[in-house]
Protein backbone atom coordinates (compact mmCIF):
# COMPACT_ATOMS: atom_id res chain seq x y z
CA UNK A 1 6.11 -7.58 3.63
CA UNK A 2 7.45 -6.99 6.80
CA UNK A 3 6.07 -3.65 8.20
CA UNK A 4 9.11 -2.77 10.64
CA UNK A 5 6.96 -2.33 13.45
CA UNK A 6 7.76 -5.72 15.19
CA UNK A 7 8.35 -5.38 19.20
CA UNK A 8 6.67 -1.94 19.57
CA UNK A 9 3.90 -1.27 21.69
CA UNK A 10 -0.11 0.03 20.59
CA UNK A 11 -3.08 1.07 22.38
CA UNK A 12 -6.49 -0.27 20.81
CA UNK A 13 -9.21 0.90 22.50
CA UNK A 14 -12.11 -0.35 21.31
CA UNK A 15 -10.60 -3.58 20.11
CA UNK A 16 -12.58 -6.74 21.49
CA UNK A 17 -14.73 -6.63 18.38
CA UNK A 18 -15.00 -5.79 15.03
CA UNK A 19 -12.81 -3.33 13.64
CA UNK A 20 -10.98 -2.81 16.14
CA UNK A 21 -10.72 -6.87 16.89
CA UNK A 22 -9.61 -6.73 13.23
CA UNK A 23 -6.57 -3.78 13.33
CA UNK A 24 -5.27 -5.65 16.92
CA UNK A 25 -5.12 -8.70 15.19
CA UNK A 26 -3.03 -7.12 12.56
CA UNK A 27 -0.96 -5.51 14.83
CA UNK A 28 -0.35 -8.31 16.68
CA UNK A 29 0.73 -10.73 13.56
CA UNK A 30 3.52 -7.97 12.65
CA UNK A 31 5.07 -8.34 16.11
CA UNK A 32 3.57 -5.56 18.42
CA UNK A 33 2.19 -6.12 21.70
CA UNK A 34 -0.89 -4.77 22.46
CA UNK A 35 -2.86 -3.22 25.33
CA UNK A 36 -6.48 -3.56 24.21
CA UNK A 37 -9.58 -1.34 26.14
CA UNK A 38 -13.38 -2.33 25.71
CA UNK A 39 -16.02 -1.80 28.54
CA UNK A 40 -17.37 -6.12 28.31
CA UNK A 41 -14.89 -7.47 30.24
CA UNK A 42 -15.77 -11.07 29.04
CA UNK A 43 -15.25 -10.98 25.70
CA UNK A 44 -12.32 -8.06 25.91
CA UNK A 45 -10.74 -11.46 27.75
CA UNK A 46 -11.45 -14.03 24.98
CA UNK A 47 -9.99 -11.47 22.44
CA UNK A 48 -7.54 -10.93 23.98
CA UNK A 49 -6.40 -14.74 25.29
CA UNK A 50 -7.34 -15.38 21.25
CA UNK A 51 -4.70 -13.14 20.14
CA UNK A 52 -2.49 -13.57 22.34
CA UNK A 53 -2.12 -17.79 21.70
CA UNK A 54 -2.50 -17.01 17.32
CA UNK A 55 0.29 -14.62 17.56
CA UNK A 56 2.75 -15.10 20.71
CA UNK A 57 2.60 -11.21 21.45
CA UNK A 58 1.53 -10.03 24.66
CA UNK A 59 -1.39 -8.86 24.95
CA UNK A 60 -3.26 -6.73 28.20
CA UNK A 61 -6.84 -6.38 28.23
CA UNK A 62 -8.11 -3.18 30.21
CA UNK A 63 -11.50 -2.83 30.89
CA UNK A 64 -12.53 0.65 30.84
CA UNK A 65 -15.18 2.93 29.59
CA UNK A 66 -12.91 5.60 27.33
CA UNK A 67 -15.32 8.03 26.86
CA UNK A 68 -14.95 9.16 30.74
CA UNK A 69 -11.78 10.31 32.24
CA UNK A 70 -11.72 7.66 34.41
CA UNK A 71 -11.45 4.84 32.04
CA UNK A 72 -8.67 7.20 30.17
CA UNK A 73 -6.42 7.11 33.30
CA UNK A 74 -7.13 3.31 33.67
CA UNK A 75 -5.85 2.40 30.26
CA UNK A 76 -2.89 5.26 30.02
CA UNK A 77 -1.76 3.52 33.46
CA UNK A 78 -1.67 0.08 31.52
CA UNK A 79 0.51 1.77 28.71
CA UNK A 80 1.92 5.36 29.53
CA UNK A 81 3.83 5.52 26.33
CA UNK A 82 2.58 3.43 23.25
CA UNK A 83 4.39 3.65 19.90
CA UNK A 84 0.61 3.12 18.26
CA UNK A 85 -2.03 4.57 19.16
CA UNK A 86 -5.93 3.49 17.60
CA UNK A 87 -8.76 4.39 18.51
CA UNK A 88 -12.57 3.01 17.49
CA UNK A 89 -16.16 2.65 19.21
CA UNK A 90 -19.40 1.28 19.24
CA UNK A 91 -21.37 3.35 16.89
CA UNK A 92 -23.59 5.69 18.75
CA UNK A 93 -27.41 5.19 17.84
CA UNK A 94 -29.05 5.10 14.39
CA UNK A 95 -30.84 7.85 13.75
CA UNK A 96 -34.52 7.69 11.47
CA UNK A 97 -35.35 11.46 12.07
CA UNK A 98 -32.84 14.25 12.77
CA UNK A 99 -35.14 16.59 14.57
CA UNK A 100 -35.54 13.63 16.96
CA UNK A 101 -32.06 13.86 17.98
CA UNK A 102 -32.23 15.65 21.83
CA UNK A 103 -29.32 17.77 23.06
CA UNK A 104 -28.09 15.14 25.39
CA UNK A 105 -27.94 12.52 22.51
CA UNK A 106 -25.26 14.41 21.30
CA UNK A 107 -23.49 15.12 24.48
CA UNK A 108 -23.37 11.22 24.83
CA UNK A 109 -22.47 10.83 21.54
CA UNK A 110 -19.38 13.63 21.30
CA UNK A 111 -17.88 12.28 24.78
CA UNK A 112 -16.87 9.01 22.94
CA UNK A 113 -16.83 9.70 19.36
CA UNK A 114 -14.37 13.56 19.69
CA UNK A 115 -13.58 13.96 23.82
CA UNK A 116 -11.93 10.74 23.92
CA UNK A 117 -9.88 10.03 21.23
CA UNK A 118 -8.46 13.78 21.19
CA UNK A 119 -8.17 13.29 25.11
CA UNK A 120 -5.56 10.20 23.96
CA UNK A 121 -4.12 12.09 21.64
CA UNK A 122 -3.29 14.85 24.08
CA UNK A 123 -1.72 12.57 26.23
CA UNK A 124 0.76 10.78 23.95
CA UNK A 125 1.48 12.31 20.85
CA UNK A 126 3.80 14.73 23.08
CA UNK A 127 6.01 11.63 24.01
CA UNK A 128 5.85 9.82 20.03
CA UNK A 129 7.51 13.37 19.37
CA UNK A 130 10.09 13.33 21.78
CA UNK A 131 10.87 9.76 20.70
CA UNK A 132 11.19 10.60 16.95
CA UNK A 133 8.26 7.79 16.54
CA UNK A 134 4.77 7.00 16.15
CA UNK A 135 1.77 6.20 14.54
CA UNK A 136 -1.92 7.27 15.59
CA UNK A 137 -4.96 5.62 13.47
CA UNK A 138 -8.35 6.81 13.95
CA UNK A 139 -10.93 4.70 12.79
CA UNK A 140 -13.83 6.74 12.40
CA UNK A 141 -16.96 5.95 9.86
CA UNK A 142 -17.70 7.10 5.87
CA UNK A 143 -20.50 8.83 7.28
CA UNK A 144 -18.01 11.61 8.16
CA UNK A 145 -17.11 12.09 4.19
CA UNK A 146 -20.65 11.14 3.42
CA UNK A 147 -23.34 12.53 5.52
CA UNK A 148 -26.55 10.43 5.95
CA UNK A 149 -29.05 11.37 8.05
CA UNK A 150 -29.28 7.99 9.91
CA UNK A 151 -25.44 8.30 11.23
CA UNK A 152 -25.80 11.83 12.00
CA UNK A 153 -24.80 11.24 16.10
CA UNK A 154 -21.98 9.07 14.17
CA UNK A 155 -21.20 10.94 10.82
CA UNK A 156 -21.16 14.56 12.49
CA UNK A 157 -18.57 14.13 15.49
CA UNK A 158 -16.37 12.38 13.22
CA UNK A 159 -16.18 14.89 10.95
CA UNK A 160 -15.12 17.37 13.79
CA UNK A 161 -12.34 14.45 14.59
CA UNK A 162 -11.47 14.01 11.38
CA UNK A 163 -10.43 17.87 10.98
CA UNK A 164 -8.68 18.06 14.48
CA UNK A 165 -6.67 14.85 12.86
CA UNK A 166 -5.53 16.34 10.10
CA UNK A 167 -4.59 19.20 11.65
CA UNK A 168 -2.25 17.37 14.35
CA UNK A 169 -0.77 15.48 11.60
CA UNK A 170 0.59 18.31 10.24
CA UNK A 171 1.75 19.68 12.94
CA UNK A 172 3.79 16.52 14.46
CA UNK A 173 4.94 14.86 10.98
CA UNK A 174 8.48 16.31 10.43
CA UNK A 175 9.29 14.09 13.67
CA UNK A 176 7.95 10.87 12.20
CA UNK A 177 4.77 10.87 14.24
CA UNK A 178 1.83 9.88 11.48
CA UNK A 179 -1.27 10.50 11.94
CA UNK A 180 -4.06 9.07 9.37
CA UNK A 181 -8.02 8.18 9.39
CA UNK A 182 -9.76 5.20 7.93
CA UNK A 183 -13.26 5.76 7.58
CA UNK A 184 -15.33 2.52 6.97
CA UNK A 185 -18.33 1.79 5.49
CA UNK A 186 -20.32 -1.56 5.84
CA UNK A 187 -18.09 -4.67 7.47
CA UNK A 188 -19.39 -7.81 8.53
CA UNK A 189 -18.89 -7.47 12.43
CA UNK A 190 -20.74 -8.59 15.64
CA UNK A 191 -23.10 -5.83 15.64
CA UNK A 192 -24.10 -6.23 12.48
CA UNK A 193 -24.57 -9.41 12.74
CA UNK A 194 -26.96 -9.14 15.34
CA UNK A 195 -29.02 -6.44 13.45
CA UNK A 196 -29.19 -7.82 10.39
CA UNK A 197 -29.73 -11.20 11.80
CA UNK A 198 -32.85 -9.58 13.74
CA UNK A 199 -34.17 -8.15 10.27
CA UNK A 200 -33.76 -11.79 8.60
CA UNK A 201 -35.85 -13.53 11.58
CA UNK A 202 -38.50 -10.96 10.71
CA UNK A 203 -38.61 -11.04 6.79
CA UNK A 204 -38.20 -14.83 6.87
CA UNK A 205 -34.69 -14.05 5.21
CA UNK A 206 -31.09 -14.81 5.84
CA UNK A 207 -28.22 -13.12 7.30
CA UNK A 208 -27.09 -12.54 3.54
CA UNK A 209 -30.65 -11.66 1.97
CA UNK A 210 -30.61 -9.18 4.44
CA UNK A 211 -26.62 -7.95 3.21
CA UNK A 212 -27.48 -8.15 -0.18
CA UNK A 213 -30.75 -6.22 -0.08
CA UNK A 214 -28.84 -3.61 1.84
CA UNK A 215 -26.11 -3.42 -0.77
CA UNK A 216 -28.76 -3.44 -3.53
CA UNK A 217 -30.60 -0.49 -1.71
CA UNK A 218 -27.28 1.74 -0.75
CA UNK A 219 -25.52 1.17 -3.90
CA UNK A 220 -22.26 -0.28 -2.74
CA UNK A 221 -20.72 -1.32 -6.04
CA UNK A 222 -18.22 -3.94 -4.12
CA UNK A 223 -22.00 -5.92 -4.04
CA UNK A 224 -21.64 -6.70 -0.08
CA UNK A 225 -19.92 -5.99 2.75
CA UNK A 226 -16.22 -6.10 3.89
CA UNK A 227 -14.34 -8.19 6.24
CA UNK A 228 -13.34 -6.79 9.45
CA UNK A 229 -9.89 -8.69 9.18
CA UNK A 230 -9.26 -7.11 5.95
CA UNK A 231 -9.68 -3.80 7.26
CA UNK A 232 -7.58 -4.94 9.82
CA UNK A 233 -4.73 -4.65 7.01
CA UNK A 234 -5.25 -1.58 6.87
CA UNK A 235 -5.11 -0.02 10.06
CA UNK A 236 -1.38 -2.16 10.49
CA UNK A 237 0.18 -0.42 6.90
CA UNK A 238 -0.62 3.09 8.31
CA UNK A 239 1.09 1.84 11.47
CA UNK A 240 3.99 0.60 9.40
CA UNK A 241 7.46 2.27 9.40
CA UNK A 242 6.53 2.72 5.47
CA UNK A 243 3.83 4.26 6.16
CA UNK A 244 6.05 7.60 7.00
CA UNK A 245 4.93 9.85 4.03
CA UNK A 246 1.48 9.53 4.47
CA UNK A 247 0.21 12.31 6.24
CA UNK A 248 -2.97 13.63 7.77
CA UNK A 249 -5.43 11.45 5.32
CA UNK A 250 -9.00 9.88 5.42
CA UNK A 251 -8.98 6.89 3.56
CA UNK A 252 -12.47 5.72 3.13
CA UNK A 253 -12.72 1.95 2.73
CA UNK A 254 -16.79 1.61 1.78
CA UNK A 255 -17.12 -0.99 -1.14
CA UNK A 256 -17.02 2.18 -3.78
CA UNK A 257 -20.31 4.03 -2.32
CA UNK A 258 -18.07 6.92 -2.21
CA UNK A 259 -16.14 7.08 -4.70
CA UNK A 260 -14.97 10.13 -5.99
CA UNK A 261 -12.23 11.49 -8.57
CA UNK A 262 -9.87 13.01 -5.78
């Protein structure tokens, strides 16, 4: 299918790894050329150089911290005016006790997971209108649908994005500006390969023991976790010019932990 978005430009911040690796990836197989913000400059390069040689789309890493106005102004300067805008992070900190949680925890916390992507929203959205196009995706976490006490510095924020999202959606659709939230659950990326790696050297296990045991133990009915390429898909459809009637919604893509009849 071709997803008419070929030759415009996004903004991926957060997209040297993982989910957000997986959406630029995406983006860049339909066509669009991307400016792509993480904070490790190394591999921010290799993802990007990857990329850029799979898919012949041009491709400008910016290496920036988003959650501080500084790193804002560093990547708007790369790309003043993007077509696409989406926006993901590093997880903030699991948490085992909620009354552990210290007001500065969730300072930290709300300056990456709320400040900044409604920071970048502020900025462009104003110009998608006055061009009559654009997408923003915010990939946020099923712990915002979901609460769980270990993602509360996670879950919470998110939930307070989520709401703004919506909100600006509905507000900006009647000029073809669509704004939408994926919300994922587990996905086989490089921090979770670390972790769950570190739990297998200590149980004697393996990568996937440790997967399985999880799914066994949270109930995710898909039986493991998803691929970060996959979501990927995803991310590019709500960016798609078909995309244009979907409005201000939180798709959660989970495995089925969350499923629910509306």
């Amino acid at each position: 299918m071709d997803l008419g978005i070929r030759g415009r430009t996004a903004i991926v911040n957060g997209g040297s790894a993982g989910l957000g690796r997986g959406s630029a990836l995406a983006l860049a197989r339909e066509g669009v050329d991307l400016v792509i913000s993480a904070r490790g400059e190394e591999r921010l390069r290799r993802t990007c150089a990857d990329i850029a040689a799979e898919t012949g789309v041009t491709v400008t890493p910016v290496v920036a911290d988003h959650s501080t106005p500084e790193g804002r102004a560093r990547i708007l300067a790369a790309c003043p005016a993007p077509d696409i805008l989406v926006m993901t992070c590093s997880p903030p900190a699991v948490t085992g006790d909620y009354s552990a949680i210290e007001p500065q925890d969730w300072y930290d916390s709300l300056a990456i997971t709320l400040i900044s992507p409604v920071e970048f929203v502020r900025a462009t959205v104003g110009g998608m209108v006055e061009r009559g196009w654009g997408r923003i995706v915010n990939i946020g976490t099923a712990a915002a649908k979901y609460p769980t006490e270990i993602r509360l510095l996670s879950g919470a924020p998110r939930a307070a994005l989520n709401n703004y999202m919506v909100a600006v959606a509905r507000k900006v659709a009647r000029h073809n500006v669509i704004v939408n939230n994926l919300l994922p659950g587990m996905h086989h990326t490089a921090g979770i390969l670390d972790s769950f790696n570190a739990m297998a050297a200590a149980n004697a296990s393996t990568y996937d023991d440790e997967v399985q045991r999880f799914a066994r133990q949270w109930g995710i009915p898909a039986g493991g976790f998803g691929d970060a390429d996959d979501f990927g898909v995803f991310c590019a459809l709500l960016c798609s010019r078909q995309a244009r009637y979907v409005v201000g919604q939180s798709l959660a893509i989970d495995g089925g932990v969350g499923n629910v009849t509306f």
